[in-house]
N, C-alpha and C. Protein backbone atom coordinates (compact mmCIF):
# COMPACT_ATOMS: atom_id res chain seq x y z
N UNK A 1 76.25 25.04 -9.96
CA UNK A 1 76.55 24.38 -11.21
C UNK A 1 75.58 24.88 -12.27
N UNK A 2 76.23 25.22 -13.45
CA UNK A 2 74.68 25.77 -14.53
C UNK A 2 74.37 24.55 -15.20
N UNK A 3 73.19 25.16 -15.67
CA UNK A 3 72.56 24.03 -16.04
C UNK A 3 73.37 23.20 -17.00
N UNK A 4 73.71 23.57 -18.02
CA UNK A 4 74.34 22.82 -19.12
C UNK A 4 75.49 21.81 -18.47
N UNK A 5 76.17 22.11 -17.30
CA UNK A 5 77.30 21.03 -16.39
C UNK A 5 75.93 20.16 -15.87
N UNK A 6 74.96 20.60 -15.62
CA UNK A 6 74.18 19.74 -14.18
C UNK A 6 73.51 18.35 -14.99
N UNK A 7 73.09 19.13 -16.48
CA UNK A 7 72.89 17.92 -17.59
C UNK A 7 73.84 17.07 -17.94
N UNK A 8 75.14 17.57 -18.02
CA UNK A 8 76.14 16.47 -18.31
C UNK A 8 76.87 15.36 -17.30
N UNK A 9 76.28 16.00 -16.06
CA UNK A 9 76.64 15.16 -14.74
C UNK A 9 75.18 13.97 -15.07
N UNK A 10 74.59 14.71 -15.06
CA UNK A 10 72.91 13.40 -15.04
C UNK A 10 73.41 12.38 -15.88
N UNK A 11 73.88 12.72 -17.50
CA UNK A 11 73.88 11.98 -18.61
C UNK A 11 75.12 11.19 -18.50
N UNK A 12 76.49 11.47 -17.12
CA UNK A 12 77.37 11.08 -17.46
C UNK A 12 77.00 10.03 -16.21
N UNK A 13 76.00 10.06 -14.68
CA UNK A 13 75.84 9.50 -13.76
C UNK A 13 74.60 8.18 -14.25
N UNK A 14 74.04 8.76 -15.48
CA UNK A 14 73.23 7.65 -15.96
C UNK A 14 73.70 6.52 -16.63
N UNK A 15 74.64 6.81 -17.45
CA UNK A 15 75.98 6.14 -18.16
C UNK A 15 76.46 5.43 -16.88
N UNK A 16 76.92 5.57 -16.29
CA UNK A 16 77.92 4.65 -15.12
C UNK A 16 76.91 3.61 -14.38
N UNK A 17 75.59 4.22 -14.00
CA UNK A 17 74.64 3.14 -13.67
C UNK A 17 74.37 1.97 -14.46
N UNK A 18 74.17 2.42 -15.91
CA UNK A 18 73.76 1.05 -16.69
C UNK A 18 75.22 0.46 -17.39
N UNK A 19 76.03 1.15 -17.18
CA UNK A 19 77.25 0.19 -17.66
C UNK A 19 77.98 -0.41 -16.35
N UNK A 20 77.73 0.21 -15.46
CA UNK A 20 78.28 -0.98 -13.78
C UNK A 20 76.95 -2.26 -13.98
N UNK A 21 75.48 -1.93 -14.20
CA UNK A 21 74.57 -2.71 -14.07
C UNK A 21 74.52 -4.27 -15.29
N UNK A 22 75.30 -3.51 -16.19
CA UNK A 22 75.38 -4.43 -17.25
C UNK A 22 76.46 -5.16 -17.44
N UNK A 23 77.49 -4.53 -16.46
CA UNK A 23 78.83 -5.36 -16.32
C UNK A 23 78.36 -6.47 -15.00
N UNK A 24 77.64 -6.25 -14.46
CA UNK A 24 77.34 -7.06 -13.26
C UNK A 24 76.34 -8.33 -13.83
N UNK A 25 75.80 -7.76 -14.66
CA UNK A 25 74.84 -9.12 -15.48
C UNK A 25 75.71 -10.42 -16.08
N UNK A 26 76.74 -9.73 -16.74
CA UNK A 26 77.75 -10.36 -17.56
C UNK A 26 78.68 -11.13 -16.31
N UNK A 27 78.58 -10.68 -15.46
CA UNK A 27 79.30 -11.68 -14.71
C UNK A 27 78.44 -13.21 -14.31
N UNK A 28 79.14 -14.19 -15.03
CA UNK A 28 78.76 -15.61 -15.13
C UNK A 28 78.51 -15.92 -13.25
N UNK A 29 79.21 -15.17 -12.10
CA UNK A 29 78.74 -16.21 -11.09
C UNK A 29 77.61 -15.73 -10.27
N UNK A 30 77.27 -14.65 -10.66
CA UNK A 30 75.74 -13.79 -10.34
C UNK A 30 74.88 -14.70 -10.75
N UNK A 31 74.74 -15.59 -11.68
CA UNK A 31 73.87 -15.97 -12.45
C UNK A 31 72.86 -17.22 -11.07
N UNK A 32 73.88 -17.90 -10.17
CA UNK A 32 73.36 -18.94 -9.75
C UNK A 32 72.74 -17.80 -8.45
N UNK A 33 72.94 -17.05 -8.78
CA UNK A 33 72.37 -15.75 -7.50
C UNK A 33 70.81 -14.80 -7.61
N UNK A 34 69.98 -15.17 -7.83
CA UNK A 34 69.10 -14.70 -8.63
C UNK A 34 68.78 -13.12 -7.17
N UNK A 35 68.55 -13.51 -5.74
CA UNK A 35 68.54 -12.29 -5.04
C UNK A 35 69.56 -11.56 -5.25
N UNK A 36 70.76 -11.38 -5.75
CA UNK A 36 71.61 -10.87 -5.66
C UNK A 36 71.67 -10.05 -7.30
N UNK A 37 71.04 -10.42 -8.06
CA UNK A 37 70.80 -9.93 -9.61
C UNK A 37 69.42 -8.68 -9.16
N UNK A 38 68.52 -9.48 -8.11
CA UNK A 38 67.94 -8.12 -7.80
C UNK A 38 68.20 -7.02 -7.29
N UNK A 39 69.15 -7.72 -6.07
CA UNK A 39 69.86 -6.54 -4.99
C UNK A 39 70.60 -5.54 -6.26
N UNK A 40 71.14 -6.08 -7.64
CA UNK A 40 72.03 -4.86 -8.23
C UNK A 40 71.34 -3.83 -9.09
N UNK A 41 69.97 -4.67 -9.03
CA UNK A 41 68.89 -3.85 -10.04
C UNK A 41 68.40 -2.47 -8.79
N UNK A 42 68.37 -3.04 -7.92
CA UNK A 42 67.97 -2.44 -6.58
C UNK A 42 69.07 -1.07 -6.43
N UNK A 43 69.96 -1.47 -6.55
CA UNK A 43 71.43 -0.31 -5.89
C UNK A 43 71.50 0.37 -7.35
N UNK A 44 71.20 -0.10 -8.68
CA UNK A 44 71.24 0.86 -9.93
C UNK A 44 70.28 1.83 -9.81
N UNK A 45 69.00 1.19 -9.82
CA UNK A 45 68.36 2.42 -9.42
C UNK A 45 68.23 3.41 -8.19
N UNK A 46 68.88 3.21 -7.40
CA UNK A 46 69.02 4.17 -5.70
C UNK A 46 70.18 4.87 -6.18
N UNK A 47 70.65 4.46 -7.11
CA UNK A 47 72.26 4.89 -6.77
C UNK A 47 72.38 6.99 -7.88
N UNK A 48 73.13 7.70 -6.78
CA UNK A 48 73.21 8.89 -6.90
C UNK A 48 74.63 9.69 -6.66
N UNK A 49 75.42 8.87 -7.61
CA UNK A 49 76.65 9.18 -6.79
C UNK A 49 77.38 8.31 -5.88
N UNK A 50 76.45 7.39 -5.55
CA UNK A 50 76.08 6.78 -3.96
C UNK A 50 74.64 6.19 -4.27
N UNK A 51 74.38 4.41 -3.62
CA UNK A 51 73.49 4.28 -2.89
C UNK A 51 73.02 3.91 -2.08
N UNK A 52 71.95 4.61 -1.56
CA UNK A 52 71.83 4.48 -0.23
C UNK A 52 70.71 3.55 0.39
N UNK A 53 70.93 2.49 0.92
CA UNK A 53 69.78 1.76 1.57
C UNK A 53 69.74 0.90 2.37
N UNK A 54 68.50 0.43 2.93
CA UNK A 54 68.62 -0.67 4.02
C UNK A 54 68.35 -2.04 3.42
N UNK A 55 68.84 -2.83 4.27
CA UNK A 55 67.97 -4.28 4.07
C UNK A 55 67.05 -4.36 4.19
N UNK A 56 66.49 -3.80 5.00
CA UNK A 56 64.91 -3.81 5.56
C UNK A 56 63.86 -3.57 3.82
N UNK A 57 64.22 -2.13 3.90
CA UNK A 57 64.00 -1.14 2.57
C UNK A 57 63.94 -2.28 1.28
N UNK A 58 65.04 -2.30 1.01
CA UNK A 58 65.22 -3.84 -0.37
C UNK A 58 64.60 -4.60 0.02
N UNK A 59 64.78 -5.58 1.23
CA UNK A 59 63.60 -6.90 0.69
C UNK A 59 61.81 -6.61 0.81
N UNK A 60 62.07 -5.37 1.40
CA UNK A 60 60.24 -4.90 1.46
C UNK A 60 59.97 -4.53 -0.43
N UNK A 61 61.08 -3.77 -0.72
CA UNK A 61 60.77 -3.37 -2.52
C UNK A 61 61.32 -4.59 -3.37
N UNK A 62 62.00 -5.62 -2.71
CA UNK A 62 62.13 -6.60 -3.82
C UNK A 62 61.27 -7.98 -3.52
N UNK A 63 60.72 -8.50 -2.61
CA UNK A 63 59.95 -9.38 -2.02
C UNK A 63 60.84 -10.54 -1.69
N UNK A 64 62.12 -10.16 -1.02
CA UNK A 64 62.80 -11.12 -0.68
C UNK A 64 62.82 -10.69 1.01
N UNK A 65 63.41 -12.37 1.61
CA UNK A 65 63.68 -11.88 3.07
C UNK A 65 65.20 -11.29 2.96
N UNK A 66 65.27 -10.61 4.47
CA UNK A 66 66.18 -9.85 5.03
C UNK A 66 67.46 -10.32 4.55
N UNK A 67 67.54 -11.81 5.12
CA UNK A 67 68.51 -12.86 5.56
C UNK A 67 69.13 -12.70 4.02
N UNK A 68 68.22 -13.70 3.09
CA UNK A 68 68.69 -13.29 1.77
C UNK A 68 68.90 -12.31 1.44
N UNK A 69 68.88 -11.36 1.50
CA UNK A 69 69.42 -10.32 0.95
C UNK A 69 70.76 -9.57 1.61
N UNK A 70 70.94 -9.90 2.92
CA UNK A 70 72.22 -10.06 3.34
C UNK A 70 73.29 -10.52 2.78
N UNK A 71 72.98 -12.11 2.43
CA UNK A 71 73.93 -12.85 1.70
C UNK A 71 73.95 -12.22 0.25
N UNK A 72 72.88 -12.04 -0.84
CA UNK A 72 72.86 -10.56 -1.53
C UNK A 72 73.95 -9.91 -1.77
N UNK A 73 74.29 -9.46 -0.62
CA UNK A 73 74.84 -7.99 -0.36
C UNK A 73 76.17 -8.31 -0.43
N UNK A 74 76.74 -9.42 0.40
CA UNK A 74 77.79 -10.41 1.17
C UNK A 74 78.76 -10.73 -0.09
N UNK A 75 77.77 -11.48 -1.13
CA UNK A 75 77.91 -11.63 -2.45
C UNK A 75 78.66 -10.79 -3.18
N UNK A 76 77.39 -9.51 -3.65
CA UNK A 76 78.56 -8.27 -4.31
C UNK A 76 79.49 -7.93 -3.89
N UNK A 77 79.48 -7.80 -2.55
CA UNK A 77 80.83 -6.95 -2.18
C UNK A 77 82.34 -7.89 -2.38
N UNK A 78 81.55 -9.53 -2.19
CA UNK A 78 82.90 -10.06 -2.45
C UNK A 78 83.61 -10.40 -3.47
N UNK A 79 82.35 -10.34 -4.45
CA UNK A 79 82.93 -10.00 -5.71
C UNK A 79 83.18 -8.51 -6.09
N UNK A 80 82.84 -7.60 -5.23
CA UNK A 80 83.82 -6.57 -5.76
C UNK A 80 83.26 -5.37 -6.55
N UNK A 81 81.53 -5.84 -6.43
CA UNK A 81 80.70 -5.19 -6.93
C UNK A 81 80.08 -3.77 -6.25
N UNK A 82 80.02 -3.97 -5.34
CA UNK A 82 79.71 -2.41 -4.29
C UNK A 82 80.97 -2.67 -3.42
N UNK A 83 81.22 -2.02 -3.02
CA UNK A 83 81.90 -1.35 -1.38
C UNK A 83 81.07 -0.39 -0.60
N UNK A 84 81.23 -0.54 0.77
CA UNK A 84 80.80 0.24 1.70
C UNK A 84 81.49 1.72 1.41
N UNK A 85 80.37 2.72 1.12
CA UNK A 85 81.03 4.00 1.07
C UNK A 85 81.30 4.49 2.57
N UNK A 86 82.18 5.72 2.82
CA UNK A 86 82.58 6.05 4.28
C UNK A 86 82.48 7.04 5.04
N UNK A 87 81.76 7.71 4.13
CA UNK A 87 81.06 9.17 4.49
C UNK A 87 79.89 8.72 5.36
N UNK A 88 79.85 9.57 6.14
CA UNK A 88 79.02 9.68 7.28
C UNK A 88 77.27 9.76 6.84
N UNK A 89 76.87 8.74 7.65
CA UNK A 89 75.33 8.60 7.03
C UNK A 89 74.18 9.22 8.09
N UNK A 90 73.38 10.30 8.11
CA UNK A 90 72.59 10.53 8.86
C UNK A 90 71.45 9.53 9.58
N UNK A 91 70.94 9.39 10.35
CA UNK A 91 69.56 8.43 10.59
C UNK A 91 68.15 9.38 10.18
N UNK A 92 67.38 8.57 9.38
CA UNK A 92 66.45 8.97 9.29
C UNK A 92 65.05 8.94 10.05
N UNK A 93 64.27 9.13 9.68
CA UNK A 93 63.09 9.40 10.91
C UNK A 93 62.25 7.70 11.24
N UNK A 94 62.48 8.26 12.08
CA UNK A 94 62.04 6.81 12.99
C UNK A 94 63.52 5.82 13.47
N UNK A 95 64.37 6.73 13.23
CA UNK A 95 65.63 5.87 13.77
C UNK A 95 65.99 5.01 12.54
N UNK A 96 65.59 4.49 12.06
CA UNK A 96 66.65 3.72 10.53
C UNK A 96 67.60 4.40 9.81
N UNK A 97 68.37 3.44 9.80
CA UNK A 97 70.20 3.87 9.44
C UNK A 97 70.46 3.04 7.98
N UNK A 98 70.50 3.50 6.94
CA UNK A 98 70.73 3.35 5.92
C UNK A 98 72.32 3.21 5.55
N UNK A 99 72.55 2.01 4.90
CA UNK A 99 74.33 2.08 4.78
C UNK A 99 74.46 2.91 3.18
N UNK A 100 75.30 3.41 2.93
CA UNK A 100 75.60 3.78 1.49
C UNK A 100 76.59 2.72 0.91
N UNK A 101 76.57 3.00 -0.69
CA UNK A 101 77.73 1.85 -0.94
C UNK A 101 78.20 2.88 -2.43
N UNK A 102 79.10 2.25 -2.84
CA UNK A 102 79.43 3.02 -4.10
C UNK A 102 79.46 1.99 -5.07
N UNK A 103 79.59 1.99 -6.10
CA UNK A 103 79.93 1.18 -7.32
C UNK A 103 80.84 0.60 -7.40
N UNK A 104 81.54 -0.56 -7.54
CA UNK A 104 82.72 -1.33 -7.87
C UNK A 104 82.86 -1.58 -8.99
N UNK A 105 84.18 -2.58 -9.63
CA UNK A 105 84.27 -2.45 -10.91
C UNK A 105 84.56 -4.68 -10.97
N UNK A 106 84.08 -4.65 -9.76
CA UNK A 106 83.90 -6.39 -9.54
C UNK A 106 85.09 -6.74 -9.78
N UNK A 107 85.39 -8.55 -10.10
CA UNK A 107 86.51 -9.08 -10.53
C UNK A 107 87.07 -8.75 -11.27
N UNK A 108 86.78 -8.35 -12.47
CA UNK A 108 88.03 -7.44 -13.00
C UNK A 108 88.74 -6.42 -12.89
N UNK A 109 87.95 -5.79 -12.24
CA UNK A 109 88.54 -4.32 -11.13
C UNK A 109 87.99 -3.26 -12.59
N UNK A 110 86.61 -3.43 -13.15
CA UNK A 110 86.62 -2.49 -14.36
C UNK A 110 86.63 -0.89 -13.86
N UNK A 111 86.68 0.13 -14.59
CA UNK A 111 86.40 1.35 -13.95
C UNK A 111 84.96 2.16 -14.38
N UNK A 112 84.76 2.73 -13.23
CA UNK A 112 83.41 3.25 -13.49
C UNK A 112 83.31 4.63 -13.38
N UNK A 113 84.68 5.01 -12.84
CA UNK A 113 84.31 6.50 -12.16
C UNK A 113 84.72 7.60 -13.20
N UNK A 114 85.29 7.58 -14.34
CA UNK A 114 85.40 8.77 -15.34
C UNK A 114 84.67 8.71 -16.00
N UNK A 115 83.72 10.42 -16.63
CA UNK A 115 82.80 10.71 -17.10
C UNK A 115 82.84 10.33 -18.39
N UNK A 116 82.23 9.79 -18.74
CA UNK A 116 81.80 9.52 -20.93
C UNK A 116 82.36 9.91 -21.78
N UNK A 117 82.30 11.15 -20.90
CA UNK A 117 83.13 12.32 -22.50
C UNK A 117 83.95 12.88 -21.93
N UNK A 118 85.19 12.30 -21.06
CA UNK A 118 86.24 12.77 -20.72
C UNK A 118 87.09 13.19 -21.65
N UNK A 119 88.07 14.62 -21.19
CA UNK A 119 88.85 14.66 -22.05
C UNK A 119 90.32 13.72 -22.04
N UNK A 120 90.00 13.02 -21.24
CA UNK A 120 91.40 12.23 -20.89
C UNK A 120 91.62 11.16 -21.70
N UNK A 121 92.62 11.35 -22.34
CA UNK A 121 93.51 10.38 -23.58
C UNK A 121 94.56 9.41 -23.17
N UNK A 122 94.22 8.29 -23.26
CA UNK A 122 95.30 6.86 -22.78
C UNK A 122 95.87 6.39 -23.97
N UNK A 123 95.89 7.06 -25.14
CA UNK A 123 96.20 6.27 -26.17
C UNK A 123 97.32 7.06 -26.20
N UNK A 124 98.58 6.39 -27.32
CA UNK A 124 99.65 6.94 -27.48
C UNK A 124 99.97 8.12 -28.44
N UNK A 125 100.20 9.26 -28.65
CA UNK A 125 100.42 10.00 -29.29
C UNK A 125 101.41 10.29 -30.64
């Protein structure tokens, strides 16, 4: 990829982080969820396309227990906020298995996955 694409992937993958992260704030039932407002601060910043992490990992970097952060997790997904991605995850050293997840677009089903400055036109001609 040359450079000038590899910048517009960064600027267009940085864009999707803080507008999934800021659509997830705005959701009114996160609010009574305060581990679960971390867990998304947590997956914005890991996230690469994909992010990748453990429970273990999060409640050691967010100072929550495991358990909570399970339910966390339990949370977004049922609102719609991550999904389990399905690509195959290596183990890393010492044996820990990291799940990946991708971005969701939550209860409203918003979209996250076209780039900023797409050339793609929905309006009528």
């Amino acid at each position: 990829m040359d450079p000038a694409a590899q910048a517009a992937y960064q600027r267009w993958r940085q864009y999707l982080r803080f507008q999934w992260h800021e659509a997830v704030l705005k959701d009114p039932a996160i609010h009574a969820w305060p581990s679960a407002i971390a867990l998304a601060g947590h997956v914005m910043h890991r996230f690469k396309g994909y992010a990748q992490f453990s429970i273990a990992s999060a409640a050691k970097a967010l100072g929550f227990e495991e358990r909570t952060l399970k339910r966390a997790r339990k949370f977004l997904q049922k609102r719609g906020w991550i999904r389990p991605d399905d690509r195959p995850v290596k183990r890393g050293a010492g044996g820990w298995r990291a799940n990946r997840y991708v971005l969701a677009g939550g209860p409203e089903d918003l979209l996250f996955d076209q780039p900023a400055n797409s050339d793609s036109d929905d309006t009528d001609a």
